[in-house]
PDB file of N, CA and C in Angstrom:
ATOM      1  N   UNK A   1     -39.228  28.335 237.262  1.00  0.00           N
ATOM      2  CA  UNK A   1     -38.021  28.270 236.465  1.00  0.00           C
ATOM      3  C   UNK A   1     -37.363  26.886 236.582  1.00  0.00           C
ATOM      4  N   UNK A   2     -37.766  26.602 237.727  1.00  0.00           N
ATOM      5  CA  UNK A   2     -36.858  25.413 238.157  1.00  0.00           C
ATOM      6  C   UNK A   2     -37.240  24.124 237.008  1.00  0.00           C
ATOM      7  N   UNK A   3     -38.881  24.202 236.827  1.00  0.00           N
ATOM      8  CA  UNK A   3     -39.729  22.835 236.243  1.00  0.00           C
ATOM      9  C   UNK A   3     -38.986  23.074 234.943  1.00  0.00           C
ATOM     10  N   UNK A   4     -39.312  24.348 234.448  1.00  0.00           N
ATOM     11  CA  UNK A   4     -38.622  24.534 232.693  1.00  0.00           C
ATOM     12  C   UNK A   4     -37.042  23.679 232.875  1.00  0.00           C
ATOM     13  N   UNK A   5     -36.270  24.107 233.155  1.00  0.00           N
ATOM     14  CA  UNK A   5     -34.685  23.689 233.690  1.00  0.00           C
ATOM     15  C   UNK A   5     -35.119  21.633 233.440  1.00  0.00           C
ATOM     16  N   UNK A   6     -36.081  21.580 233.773  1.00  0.00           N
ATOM     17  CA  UNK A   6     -35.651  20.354 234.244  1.00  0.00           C
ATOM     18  C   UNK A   6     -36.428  19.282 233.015  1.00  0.00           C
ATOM     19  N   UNK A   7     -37.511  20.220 232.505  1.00  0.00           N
ATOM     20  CA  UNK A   7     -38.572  19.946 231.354  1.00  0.00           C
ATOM     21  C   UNK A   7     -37.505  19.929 230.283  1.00  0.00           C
ATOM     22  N   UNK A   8     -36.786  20.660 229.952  1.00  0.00           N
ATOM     23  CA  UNK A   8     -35.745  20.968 229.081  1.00  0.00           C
ATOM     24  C   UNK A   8     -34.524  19.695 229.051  1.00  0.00           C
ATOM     25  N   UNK A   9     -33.942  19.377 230.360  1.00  0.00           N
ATOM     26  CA  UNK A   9     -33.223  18.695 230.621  1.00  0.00           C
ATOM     27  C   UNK A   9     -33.870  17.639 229.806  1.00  0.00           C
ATOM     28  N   UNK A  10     -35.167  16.970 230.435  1.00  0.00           N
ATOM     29  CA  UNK A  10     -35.917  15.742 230.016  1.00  0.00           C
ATOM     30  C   UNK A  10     -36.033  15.552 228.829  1.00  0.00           C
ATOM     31  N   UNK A  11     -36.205  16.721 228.166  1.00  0.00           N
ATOM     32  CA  UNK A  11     -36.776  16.634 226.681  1.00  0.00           C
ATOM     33  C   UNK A  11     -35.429  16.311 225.682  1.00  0.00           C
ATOM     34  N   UNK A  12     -33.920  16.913 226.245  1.00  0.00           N
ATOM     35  CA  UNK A  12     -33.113  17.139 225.181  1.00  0.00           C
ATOM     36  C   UNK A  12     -32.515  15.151 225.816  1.00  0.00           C
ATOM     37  N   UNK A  13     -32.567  14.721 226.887  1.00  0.00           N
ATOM     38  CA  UNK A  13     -32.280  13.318 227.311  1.00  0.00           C
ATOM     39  C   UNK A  13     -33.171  12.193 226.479  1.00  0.00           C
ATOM     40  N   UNK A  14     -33.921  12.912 226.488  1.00  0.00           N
ATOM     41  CA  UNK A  14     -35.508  11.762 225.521  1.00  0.00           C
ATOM     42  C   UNK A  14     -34.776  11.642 223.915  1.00  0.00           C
ATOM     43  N   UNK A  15     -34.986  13.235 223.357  1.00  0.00           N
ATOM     44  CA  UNK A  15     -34.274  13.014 221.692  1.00  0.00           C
ATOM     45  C   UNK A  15     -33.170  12.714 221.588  1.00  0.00           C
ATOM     46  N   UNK A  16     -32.089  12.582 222.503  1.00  0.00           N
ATOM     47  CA  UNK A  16     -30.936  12.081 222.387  1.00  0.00           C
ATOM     48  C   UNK A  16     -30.740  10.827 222.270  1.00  0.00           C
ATOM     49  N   UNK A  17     -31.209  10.304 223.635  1.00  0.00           N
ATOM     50  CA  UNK A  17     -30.771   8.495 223.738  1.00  0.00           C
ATOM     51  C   UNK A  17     -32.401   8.237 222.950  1.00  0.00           C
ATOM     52  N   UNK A  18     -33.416   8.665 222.768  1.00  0.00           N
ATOM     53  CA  UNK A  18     -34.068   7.674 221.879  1.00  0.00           C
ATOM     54  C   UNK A  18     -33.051   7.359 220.187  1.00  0.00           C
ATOM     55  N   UNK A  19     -32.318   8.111 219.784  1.00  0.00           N
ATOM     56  CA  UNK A  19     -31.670   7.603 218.692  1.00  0.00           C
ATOM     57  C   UNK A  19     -30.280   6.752 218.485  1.00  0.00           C
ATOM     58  N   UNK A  20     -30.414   6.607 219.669  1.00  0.00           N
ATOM     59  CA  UNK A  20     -28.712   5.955 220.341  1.00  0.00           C
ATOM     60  C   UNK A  20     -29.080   4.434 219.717  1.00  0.00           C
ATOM     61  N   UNK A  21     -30.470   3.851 220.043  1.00  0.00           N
ATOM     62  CA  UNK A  21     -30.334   2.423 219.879  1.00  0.00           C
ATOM     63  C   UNK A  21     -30.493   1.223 218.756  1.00  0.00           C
ATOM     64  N   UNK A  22     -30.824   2.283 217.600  1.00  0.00           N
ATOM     65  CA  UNK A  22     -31.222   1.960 216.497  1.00  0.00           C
ATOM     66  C   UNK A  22     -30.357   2.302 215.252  1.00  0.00           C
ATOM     67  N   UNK A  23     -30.903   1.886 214.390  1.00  0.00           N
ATOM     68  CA  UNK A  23     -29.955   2.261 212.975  1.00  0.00           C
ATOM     69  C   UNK A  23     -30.671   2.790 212.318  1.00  0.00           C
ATOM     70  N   UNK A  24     -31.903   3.463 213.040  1.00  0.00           N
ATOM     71  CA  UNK A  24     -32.980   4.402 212.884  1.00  0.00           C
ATOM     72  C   UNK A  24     -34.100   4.381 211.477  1.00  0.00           C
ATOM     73  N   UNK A  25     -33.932   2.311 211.122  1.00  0.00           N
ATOM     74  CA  UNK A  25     -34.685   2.049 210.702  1.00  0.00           C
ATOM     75  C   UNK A  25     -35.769   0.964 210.740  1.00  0.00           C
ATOM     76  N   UNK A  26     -37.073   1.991 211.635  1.00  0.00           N
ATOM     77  CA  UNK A  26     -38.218   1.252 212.513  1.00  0.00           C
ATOM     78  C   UNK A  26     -37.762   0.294 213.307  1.00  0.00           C
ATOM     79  N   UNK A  27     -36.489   0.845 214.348  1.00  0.00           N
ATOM     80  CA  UNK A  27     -36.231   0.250 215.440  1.00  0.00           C
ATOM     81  C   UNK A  27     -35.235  -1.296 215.162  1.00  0.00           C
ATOM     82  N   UNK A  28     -34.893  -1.409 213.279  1.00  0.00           N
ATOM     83  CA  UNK A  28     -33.957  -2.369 213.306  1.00  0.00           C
ATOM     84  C   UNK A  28     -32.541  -2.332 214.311  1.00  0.00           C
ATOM     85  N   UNK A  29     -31.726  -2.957 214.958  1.00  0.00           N
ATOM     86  CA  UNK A  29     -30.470  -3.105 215.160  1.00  0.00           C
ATOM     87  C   UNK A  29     -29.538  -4.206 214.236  1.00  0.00           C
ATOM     88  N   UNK A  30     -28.705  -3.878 214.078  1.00  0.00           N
ATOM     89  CA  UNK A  30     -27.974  -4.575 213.213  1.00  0.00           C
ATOM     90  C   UNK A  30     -27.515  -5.652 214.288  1.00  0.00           C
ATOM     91  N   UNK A  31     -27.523  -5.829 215.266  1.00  0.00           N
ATOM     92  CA  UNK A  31     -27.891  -7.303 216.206  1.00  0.00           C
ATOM     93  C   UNK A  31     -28.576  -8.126 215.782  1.00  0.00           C
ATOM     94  N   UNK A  32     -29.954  -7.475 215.848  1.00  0.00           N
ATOM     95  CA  UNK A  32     -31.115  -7.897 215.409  1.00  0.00           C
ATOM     96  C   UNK A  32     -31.096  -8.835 213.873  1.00  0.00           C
ATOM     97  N   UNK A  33     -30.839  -8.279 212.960  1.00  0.00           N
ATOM     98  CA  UNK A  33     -30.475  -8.694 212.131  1.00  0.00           C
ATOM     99  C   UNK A  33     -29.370  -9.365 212.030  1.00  0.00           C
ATOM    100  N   UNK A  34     -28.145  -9.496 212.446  1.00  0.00           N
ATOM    101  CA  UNK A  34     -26.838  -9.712 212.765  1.00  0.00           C
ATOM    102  C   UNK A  34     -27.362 -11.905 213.099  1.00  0.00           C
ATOM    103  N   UNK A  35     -28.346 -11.452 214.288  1.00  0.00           N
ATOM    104  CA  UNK A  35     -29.215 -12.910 215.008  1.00  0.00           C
ATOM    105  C   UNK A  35     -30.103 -13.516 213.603  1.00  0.00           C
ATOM    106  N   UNK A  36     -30.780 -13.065 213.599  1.00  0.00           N
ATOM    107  CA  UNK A  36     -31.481 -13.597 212.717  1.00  0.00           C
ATOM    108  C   UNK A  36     -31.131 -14.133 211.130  1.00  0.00           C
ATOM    109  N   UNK A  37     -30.116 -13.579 210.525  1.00  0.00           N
ATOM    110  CA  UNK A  37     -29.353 -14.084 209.324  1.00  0.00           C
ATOM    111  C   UNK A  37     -28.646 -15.240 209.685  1.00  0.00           C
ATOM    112  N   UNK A  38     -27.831 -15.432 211.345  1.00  0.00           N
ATOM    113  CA  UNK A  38     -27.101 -16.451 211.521  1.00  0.00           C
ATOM    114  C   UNK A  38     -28.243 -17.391 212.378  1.00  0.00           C
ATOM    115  N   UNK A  39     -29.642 -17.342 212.588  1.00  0.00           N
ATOM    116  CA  UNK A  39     -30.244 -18.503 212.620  1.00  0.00           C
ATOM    117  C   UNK A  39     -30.873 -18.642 211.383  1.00  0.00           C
ATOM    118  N   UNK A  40     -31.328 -18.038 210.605  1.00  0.00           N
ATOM    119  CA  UNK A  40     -31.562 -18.685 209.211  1.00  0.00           C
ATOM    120  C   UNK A  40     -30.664 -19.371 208.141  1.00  0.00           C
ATOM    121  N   UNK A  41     -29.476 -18.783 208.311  1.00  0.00           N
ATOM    122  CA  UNK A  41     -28.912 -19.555 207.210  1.00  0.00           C
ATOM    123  C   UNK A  41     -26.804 -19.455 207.568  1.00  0.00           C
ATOM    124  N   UNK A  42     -27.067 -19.437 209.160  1.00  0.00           N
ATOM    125  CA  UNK A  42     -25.351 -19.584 209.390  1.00  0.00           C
ATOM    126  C   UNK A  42     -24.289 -18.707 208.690  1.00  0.00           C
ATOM    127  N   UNK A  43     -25.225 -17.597 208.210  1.00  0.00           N
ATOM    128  CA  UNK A  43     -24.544 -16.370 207.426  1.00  0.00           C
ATOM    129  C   UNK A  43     -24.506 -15.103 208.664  1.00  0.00           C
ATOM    130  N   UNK A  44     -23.027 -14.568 208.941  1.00  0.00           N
ATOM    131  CA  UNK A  44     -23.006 -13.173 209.631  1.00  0.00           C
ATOM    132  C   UNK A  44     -22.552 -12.120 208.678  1.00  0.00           C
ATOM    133  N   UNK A  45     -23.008 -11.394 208.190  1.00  0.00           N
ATOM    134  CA  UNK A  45     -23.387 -10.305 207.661  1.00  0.00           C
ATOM    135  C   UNK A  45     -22.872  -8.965 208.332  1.00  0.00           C
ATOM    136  N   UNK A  46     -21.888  -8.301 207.756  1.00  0.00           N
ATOM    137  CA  UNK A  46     -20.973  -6.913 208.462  1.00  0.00           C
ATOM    138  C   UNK A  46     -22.129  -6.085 208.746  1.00  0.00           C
ATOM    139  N   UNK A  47     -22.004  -5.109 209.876  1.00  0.00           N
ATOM    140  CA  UNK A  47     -22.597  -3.724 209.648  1.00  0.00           C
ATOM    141  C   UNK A  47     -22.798  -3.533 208.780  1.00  0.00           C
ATOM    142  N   UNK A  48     -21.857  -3.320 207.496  1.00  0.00           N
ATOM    143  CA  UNK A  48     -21.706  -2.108 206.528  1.00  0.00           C
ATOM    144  C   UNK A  48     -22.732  -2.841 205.490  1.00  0.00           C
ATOM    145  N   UNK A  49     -22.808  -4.196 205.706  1.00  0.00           N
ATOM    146  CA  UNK A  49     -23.363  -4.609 204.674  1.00  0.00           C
ATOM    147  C   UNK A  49     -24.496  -4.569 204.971  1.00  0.00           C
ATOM    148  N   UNK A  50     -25.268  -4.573 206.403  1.00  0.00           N
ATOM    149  CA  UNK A  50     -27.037  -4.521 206.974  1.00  0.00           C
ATOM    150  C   UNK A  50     -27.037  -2.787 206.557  1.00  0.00           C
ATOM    151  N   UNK A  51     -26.388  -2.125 206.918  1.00  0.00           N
ATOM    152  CA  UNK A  51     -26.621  -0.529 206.899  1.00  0.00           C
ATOM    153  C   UNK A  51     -26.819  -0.022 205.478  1.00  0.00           C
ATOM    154  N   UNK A  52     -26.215  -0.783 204.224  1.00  0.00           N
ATOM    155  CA  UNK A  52     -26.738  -0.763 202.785  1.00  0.00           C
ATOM    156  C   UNK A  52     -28.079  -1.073 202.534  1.00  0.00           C
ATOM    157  N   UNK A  53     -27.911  -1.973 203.053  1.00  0.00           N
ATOM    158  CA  UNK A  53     -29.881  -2.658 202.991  1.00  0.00           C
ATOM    159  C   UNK A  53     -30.513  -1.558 203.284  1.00  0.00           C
ATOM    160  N   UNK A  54     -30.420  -1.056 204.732  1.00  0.00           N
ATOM    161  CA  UNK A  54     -31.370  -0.420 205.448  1.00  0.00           C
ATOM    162  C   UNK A  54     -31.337   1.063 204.502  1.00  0.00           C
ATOM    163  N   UNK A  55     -30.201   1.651 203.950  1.00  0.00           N
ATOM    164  CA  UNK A  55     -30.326   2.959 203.841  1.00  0.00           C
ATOM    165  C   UNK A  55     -30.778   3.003 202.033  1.00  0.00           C
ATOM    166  N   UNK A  56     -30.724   1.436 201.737  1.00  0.00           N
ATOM    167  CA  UNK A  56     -31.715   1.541 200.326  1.00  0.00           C
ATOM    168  C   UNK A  56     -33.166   1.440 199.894  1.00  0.00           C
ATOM    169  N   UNK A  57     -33.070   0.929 201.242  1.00  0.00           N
ATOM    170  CA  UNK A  57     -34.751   0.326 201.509  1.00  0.00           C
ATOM    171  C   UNK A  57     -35.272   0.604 203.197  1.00  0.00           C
ATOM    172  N   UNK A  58     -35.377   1.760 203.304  1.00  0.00           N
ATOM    173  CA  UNK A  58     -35.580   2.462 204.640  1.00  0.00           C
ATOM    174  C   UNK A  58     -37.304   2.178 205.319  1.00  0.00           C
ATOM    175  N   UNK A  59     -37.526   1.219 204.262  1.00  0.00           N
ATOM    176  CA  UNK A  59     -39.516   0.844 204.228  1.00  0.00           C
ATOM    177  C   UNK A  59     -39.432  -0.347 205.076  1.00  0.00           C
ATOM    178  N   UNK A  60     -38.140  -1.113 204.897  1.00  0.00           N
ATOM    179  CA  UNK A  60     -38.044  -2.711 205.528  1.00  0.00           C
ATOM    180  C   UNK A  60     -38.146  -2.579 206.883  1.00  0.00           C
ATOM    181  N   UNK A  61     -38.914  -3.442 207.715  1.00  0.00           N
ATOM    182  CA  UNK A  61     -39.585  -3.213 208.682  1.00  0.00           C
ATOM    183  C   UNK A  61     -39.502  -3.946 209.490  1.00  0.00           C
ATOM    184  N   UNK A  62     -38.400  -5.573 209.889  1.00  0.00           N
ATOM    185  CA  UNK A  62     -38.141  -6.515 210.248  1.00  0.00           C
ATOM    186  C   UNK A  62     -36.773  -6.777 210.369  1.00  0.00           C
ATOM    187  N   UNK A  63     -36.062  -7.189 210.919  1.00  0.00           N
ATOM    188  CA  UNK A  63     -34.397  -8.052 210.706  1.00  0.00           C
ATOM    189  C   UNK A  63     -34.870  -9.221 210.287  1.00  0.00           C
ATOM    190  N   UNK A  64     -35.994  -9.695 210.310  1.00  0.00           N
ATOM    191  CA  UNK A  64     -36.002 -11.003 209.438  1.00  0.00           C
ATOM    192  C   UNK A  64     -35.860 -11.020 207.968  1.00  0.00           C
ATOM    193  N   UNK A  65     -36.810  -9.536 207.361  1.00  0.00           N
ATOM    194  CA  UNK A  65     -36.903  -9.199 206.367  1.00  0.00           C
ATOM    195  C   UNK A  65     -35.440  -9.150 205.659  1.00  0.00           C
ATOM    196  N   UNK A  66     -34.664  -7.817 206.677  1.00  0.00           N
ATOM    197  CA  UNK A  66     -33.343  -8.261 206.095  1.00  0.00           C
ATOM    198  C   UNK A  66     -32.676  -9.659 206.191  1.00  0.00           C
ATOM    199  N   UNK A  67     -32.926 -10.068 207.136  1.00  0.00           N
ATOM    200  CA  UNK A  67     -31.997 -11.794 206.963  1.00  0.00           C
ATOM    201  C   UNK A  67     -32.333 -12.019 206.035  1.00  0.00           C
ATOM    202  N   UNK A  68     -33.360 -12.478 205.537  1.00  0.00           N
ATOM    203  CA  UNK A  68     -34.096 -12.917 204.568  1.00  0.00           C
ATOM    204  C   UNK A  68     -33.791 -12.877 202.807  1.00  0.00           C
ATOM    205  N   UNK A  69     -33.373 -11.475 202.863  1.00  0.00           N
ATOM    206  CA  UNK A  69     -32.787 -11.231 201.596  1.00  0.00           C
ATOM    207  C   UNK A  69     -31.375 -11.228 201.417  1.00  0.00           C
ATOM    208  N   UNK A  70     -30.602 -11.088 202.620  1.00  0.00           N
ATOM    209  CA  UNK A  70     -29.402 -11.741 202.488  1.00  0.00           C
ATOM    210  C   UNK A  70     -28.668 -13.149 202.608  1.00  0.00           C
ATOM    211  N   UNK A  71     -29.966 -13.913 203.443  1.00  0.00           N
ATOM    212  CA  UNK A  71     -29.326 -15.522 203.109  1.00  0.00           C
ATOM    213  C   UNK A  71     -30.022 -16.103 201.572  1.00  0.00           C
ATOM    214  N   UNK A  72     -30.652 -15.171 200.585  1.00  0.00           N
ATOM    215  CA  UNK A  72     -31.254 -15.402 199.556  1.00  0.00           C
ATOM    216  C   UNK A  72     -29.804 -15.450 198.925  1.00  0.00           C
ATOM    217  N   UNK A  73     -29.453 -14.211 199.157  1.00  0.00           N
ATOM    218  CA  UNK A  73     -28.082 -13.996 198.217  1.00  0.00           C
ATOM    219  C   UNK A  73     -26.767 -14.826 198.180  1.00  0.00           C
ATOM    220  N   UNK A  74     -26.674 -15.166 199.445  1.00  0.00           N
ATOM    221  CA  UNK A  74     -26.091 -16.203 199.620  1.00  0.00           C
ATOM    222  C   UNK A  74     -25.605 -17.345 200.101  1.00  0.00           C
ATOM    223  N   UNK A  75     -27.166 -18.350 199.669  1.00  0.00           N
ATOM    224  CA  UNK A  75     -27.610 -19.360 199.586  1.00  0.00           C
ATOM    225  C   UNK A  75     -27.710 -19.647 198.555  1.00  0.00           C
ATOM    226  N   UNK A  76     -28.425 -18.681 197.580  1.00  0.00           N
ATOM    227  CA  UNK A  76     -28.914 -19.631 196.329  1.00  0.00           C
ATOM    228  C   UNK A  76     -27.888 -20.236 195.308  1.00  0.00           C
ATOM    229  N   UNK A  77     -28.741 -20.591 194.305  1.00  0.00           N
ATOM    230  CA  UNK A  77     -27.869 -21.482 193.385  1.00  0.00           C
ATOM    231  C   UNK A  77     -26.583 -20.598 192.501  1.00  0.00           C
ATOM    232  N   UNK A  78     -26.799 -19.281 192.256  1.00  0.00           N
ATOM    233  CA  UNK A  78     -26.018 -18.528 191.594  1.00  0.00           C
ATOM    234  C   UNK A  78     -24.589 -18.487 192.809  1.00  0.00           C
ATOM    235  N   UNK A  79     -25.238 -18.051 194.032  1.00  0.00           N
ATOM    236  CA  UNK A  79     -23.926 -18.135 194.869  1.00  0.00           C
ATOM    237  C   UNK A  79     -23.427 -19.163 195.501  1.00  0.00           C
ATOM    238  N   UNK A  80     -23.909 -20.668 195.324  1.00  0.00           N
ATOM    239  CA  UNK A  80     -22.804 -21.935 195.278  1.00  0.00           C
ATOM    240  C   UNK A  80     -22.171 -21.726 193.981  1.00  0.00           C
ATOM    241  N   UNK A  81     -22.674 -21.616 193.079  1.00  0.00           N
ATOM    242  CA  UNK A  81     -21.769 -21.576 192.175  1.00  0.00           C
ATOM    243  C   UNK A  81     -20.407 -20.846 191.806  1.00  0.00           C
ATOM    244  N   UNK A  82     -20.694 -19.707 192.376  1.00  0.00           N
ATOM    245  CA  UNK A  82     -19.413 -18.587 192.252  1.00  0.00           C
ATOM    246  C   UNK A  82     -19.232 -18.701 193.755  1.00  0.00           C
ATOM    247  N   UNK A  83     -19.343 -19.434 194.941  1.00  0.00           N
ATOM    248  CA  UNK A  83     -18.134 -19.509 196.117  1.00  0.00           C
ATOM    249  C   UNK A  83     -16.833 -19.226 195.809  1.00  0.00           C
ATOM    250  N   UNK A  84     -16.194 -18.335 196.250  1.00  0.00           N
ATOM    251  CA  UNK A  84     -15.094 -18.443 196.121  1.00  0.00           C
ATOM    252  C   UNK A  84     -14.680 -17.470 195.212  1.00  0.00           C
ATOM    253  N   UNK A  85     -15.671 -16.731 194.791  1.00  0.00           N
ATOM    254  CA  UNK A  85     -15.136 -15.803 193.295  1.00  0.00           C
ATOM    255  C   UNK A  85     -14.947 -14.461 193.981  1.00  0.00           C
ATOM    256  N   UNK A  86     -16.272 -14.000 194.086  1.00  0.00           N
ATOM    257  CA  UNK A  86     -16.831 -12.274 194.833  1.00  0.00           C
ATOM    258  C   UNK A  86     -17.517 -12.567 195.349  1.00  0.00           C
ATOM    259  N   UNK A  87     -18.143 -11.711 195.945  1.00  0.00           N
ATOM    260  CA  UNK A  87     -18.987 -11.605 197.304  1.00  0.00           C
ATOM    261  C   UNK A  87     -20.346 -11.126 196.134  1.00  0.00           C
ATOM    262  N   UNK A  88     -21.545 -11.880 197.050  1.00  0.00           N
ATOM    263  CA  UNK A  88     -23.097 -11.633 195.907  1.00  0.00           C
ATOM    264  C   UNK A  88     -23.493 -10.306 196.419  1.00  0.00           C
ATOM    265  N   UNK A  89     -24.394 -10.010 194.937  1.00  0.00           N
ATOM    266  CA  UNK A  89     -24.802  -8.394 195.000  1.00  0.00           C
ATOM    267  C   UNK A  89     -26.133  -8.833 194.619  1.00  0.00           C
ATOM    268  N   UNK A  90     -26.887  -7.742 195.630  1.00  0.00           N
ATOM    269  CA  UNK A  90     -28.392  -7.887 195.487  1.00  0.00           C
ATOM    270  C   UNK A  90     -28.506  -6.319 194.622  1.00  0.00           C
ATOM    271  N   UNK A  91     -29.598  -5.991 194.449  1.00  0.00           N
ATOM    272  CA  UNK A  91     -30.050  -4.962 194.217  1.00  0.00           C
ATOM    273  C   UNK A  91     -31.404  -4.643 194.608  1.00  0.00           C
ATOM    274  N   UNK A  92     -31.145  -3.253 195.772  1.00  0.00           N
ATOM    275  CA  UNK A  92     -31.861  -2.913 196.509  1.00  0.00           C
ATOM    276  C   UNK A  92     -33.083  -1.629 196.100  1.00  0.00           C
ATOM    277  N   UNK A  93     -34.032  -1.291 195.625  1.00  0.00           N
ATOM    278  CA  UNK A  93     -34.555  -0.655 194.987  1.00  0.00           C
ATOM    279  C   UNK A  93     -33.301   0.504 194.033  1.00  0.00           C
ATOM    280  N   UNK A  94     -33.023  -0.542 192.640  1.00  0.00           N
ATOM    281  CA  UNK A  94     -32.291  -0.491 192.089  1.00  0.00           C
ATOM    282  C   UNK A  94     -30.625   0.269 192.859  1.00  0.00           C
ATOM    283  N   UNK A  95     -30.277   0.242 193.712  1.00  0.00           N
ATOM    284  CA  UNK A  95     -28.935   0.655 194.351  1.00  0.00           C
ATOM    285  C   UNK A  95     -28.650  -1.159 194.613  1.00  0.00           C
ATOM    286  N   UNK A  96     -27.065  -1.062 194.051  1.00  0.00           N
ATOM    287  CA  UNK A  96     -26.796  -2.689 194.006  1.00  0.00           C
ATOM    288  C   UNK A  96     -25.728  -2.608 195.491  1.00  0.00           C
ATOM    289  N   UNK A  97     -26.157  -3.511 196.319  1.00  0.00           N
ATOM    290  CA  UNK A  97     -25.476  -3.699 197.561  1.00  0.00           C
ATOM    291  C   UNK A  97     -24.905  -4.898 197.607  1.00  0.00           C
ATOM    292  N   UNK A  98     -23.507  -5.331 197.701  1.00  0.00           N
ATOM    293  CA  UNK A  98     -22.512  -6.360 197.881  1.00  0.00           C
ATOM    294  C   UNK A  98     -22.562  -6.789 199.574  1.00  0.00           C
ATOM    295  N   UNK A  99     -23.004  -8.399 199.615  1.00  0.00           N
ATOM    296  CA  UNK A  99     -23.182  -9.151 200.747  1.00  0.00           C
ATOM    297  C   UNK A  99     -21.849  -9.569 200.977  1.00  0.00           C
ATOM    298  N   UNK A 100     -21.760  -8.875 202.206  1.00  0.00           N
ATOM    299  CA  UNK A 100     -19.759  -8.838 202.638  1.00  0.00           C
ATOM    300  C   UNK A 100     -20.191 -10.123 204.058  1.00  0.00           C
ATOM    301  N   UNK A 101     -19.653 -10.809 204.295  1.00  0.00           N
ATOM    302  CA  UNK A 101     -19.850 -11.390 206.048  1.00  0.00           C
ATOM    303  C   UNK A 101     -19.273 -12.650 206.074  1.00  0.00           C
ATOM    304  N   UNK A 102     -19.413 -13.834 206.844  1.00  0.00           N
ATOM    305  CA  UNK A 102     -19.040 -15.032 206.753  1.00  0.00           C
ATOM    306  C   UNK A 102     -19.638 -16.102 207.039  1.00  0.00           C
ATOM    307  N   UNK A 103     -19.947 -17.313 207.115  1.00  0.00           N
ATOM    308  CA  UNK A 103     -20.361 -18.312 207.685  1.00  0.00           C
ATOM    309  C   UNK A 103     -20.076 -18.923 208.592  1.00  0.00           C
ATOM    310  N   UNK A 104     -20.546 -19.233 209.440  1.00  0.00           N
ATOM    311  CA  UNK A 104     -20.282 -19.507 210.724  1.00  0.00           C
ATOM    312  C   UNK A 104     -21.247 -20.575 211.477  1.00  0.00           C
ATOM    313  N   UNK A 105     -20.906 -21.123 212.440  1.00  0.00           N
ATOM    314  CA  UNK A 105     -21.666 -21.999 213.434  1.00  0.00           C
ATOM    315  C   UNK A 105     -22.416 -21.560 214.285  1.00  0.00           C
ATOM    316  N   UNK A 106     -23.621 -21.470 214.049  1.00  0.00           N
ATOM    317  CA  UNK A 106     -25.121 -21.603 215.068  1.00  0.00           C
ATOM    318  C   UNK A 106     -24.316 -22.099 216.249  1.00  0.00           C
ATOM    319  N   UNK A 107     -24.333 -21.444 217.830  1.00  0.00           N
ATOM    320  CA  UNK A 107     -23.881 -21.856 218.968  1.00  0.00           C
ATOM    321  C   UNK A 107     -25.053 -21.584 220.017  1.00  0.00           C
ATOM    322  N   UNK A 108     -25.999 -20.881 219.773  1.00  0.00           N
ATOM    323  CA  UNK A 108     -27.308 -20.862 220.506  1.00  0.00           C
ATOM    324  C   UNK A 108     -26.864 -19.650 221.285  1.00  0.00           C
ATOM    325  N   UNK A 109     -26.124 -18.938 220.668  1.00  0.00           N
ATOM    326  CA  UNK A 109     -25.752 -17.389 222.115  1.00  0.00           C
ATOM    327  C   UNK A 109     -26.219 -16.121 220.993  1.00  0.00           C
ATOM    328  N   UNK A 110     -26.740 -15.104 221.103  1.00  0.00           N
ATOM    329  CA  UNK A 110     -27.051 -14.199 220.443  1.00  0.00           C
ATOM    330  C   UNK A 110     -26.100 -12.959 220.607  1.00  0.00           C
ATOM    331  N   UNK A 111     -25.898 -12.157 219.564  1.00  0.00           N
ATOM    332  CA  UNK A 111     -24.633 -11.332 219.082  1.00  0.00           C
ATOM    333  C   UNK A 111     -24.962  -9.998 219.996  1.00  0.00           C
ATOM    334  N   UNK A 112     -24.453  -9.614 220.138  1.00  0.00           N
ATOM    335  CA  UNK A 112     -24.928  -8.084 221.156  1.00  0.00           C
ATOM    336  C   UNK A 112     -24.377  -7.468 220.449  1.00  0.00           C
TER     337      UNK A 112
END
């Protein structure tokens, strides 16, 4: 009785904190991504705005991937041009997601 008690314990500790650390898409963290948008292109990017990505496109498989498509959005030439207007909207297998975050200075310390 005792092993069950404790098999049980183990098992409900395992499915619990294994979902604690992720945004439960293929192990992205919005850290992760959070780092990698502000070494590619000095763009930090909200939660709310990585968690759109992820919950439109639940296939993306990298935080680079996401950096990637959000320093597209705003970097490119459409969004120098409208600085200053609205915030750029991608569209994510057709669901259109608005890139909310700020620019900021590369300091070589990573976001926790």
């Amino acid at each position: 009785m005792r092993k069950l008690m404790l098999g049980a314990a183990a098992a409900a500790f395992l499915a619990v904190g294994g979902c604690a650390t992720t945004t439960g898409s293929g192990g992205i963290t919005t850290a992760d991504v959070q780092n990698a948008a502000v070494t590619a292109c000095s763009f930090l990017p909200t939660a709310a705005t990585i968690a759109s990505i992820l919950s439109a496109n639940p296939a993306i498989a990298t935080a680079s991937q996401v950096a990637a498509l959000i320093c597209a959005a705003v970097t490119g030439k459409q969004s120098v041009e409208l600085r200053g207007a609205s915030a750029p909207v991608i569209v994510v297998n057709g669901v259109p997601v608005t890139i909310e975050g700020t620019f900021v200075k590369a300091q070589g310390r990573k976001i926790r």
